[in-house]
N, C-alpha and C. Protein backbone atom coordinates (compact mmCIF):
# COMPACT_ATOMS: atom_id res chain seq x y z
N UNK A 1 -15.76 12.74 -5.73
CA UNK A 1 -16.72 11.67 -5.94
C UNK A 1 -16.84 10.85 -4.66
N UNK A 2 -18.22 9.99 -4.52
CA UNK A 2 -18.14 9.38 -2.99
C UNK A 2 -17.57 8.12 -3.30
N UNK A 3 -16.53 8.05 -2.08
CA UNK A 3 -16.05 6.61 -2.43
C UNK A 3 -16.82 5.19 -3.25
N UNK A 4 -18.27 5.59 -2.24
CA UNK A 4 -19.01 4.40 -2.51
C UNK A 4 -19.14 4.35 -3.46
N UNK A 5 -19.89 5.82 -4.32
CA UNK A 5 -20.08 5.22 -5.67
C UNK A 5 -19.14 4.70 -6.80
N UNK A 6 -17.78 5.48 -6.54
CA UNK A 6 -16.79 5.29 -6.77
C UNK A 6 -16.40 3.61 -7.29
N UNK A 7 -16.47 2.49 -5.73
CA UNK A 7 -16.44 1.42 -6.05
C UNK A 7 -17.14 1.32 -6.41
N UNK A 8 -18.70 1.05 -6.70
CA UNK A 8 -19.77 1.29 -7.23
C UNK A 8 -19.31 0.93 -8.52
N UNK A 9 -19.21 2.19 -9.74
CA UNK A 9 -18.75 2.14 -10.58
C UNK A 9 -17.23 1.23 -11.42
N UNK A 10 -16.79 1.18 -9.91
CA UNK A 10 -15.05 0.55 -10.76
C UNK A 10 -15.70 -0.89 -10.42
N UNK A 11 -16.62 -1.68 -10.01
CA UNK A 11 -16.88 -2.73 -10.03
C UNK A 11 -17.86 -2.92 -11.52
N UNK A 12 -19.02 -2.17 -11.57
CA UNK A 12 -19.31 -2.51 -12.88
C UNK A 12 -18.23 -2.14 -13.80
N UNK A 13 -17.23 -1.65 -13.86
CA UNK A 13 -16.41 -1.27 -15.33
C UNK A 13 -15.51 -1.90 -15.11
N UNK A 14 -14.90 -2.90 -14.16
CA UNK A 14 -14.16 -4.03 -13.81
C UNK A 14 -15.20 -5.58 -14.39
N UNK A 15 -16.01 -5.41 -14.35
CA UNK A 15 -16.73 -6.56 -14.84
C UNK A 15 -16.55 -6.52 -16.32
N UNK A 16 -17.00 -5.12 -16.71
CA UNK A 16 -16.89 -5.01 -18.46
C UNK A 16 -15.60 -5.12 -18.96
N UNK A 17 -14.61 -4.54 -18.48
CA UNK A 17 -13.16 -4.80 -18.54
C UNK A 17 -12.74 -6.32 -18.48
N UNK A 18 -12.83 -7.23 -17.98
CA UNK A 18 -12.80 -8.30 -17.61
C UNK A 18 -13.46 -9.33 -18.57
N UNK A 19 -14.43 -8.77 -19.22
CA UNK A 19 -15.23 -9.47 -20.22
C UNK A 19 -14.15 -8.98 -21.79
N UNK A 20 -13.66 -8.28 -21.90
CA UNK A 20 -13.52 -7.46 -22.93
C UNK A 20 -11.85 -8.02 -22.71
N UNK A 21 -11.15 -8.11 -22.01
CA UNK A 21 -9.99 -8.55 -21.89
C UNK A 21 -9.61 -9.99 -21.81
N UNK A 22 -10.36 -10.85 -22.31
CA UNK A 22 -10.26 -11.99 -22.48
C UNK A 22 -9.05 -13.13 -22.51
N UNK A 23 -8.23 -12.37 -23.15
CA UNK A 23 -7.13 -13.20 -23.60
C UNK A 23 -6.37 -12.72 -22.01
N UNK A 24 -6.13 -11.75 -21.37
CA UNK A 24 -5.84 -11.56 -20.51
C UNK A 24 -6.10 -11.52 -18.83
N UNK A 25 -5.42 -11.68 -17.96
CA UNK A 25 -5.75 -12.20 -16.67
C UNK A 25 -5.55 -10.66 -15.78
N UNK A 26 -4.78 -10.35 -16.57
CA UNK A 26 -4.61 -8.81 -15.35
C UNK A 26 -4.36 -7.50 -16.67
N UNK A 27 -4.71 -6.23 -15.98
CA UNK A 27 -5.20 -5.04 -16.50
C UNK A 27 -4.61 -4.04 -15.72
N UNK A 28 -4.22 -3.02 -16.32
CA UNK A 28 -4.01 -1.23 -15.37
C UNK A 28 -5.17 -0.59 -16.15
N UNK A 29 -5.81 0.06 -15.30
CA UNK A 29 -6.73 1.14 -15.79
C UNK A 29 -6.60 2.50 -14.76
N UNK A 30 -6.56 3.62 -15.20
CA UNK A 30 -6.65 4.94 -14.43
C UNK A 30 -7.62 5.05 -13.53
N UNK A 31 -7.61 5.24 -12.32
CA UNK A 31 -8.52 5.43 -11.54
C UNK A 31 -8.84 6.66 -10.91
N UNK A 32 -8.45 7.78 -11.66
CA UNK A 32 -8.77 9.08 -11.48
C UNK A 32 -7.68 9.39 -9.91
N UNK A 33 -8.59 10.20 -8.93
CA UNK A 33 -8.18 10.72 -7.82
C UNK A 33 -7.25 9.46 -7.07
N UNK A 34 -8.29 8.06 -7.29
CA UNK A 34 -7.50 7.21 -6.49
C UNK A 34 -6.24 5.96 -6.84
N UNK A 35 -5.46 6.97 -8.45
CA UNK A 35 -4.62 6.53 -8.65
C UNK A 35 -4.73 4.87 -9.72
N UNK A 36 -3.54 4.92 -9.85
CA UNK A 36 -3.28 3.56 -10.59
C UNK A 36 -4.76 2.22 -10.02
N UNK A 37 -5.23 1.29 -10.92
CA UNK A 37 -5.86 0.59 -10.72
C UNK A 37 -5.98 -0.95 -11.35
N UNK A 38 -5.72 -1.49 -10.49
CA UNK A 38 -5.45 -2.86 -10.91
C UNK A 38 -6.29 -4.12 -10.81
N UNK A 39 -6.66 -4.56 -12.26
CA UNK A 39 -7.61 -5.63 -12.44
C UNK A 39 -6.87 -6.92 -12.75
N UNK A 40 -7.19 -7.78 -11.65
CA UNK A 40 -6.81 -9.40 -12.52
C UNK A 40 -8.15 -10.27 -12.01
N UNK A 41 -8.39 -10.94 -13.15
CA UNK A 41 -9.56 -11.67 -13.00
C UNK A 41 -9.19 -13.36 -13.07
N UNK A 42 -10.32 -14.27 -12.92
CA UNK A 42 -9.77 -15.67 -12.84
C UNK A 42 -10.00 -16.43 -13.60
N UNK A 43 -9.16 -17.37 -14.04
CA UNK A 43 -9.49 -18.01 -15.36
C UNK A 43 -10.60 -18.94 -15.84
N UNK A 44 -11.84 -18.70 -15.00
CA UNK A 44 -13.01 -19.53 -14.97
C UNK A 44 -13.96 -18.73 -14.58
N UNK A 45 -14.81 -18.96 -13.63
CA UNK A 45 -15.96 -18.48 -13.79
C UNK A 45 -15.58 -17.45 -12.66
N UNK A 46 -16.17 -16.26 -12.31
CA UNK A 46 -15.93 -15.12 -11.61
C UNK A 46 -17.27 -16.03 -10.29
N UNK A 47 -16.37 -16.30 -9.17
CA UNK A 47 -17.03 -16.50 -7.66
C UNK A 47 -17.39 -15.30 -6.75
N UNK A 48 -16.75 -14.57 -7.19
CA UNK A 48 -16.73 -12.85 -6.28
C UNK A 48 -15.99 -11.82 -6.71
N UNK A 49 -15.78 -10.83 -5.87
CA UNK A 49 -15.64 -9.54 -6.15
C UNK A 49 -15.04 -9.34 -4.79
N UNK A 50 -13.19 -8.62 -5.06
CA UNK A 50 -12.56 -7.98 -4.13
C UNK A 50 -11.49 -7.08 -4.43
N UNK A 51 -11.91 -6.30 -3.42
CA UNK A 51 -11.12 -4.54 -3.62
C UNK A 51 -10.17 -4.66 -2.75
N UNK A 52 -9.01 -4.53 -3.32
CA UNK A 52 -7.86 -4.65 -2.43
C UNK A 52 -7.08 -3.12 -2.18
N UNK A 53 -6.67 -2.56 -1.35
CA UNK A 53 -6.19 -1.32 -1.41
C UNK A 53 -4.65 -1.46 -0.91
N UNK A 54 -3.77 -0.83 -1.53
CA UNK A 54 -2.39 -0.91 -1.52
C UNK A 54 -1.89 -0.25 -0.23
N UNK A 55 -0.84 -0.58 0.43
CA UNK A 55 -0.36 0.63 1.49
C UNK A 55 0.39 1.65 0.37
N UNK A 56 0.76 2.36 1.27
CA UNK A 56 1.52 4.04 0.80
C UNK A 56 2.21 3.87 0.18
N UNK A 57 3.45 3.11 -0.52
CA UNK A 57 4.00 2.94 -0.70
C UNK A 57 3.63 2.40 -2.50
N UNK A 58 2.34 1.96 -2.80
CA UNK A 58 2.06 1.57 -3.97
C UNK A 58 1.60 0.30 -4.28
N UNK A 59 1.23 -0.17 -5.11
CA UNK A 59 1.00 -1.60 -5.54
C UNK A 59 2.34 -2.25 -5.45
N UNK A 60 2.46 -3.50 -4.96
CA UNK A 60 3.75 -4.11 -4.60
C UNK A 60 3.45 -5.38 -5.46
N UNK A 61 4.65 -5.99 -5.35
CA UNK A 61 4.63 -7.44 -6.04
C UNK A 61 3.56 -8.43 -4.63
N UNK A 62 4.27 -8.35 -3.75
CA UNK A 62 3.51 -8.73 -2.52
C UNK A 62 1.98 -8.30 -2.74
N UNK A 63 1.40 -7.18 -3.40
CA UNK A 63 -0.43 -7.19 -3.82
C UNK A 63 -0.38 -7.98 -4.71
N UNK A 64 0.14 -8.42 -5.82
CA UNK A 64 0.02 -8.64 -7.05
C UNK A 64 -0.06 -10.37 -6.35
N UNK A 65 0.87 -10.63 -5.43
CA UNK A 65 0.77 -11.94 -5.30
C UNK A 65 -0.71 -12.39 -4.74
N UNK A 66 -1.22 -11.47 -3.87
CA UNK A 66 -2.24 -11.85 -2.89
C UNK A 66 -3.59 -11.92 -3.73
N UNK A 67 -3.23 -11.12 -4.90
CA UNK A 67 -4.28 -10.74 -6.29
C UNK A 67 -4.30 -11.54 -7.13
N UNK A 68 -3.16 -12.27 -7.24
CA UNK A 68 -2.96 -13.77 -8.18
C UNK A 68 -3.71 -14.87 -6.78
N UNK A 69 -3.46 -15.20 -6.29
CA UNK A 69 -3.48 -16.08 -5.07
C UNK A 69 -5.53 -16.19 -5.04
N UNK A 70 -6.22 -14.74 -4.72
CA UNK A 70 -7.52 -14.81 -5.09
C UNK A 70 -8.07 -15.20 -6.26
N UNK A 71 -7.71 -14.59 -7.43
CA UNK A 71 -7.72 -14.93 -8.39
C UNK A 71 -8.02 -16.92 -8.91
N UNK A 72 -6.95 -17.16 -8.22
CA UNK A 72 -6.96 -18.97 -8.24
C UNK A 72 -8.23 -19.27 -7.86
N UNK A 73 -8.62 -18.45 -6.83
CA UNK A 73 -9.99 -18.90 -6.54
C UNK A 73 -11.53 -18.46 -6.90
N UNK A 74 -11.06 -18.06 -7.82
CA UNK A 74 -12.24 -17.66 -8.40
C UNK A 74 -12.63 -15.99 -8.43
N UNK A 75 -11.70 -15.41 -7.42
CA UNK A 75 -12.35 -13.74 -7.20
C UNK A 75 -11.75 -12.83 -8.10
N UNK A 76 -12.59 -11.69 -8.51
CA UNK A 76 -12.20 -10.96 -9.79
C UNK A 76 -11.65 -10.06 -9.10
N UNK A 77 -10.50 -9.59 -8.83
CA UNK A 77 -10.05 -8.65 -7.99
C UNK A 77 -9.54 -7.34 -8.36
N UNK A 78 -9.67 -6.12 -8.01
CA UNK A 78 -10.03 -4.78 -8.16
C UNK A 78 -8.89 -4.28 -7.29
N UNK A 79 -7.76 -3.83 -7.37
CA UNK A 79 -6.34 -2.98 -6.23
C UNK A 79 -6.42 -1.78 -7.25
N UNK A 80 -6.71 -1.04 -5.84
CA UNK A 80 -6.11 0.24 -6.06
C UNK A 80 -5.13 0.82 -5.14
N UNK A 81 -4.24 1.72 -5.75
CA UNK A 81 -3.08 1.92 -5.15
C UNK A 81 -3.29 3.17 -4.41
C-alpha cells in the first residue's frame, strides 16, 4: 500500500476511532504492514493532527510521553511503531 494513502486512511479511521472511543484518551489499533498503532486524542476539541513514528526499537514510554504532552494541546495524535 502507498504510504500516503496509508496515512491517508489511518487519519480518517483515527478520527472515527476517536469519536467512538469517548470515554477514552488513548487506543492500540493494528496497523497492518506498519505494525502496532497508537491513538491518543485530547480531551477537548481536536486542534490538529500528528503522526508520530517510533524508532526501531518500538513505541517507548518516552513516545507515549511526547503523545500525552501533544495531546494537552489539543493534537489528536497517530504513533506508529
Amino acid at each position: 500500500m502507498n504510504p500516503c494513502r496509508f496515512l491517508l486512511l489511518l487519519s480518517i479511521a483515527a478520527g472515527g476511532l476517536a469519536a467512538a472511543c469517548a470515554p477514552s484518551r488513548a487506543a492500540d489499533v493494528t496497523g497492518g504492514q506498519y505494525g502496532e498503532v497508537h491513538v491518543s486524542r485530547p480531551a477537548g476539541a481536536m486542534r490538529g493532527l500528528v503522526v508520530l513514528f517510533s524508532d526501531l526499537p518500538g513505541w517507548s514510554d518516552a513516545d507515549q510521553k511526547a503523545a500525552d504532552l501533544l495531546t494537552g494541546h489539543g493534537m489528536l495524535v497517530v504513533g506508529v511503531d
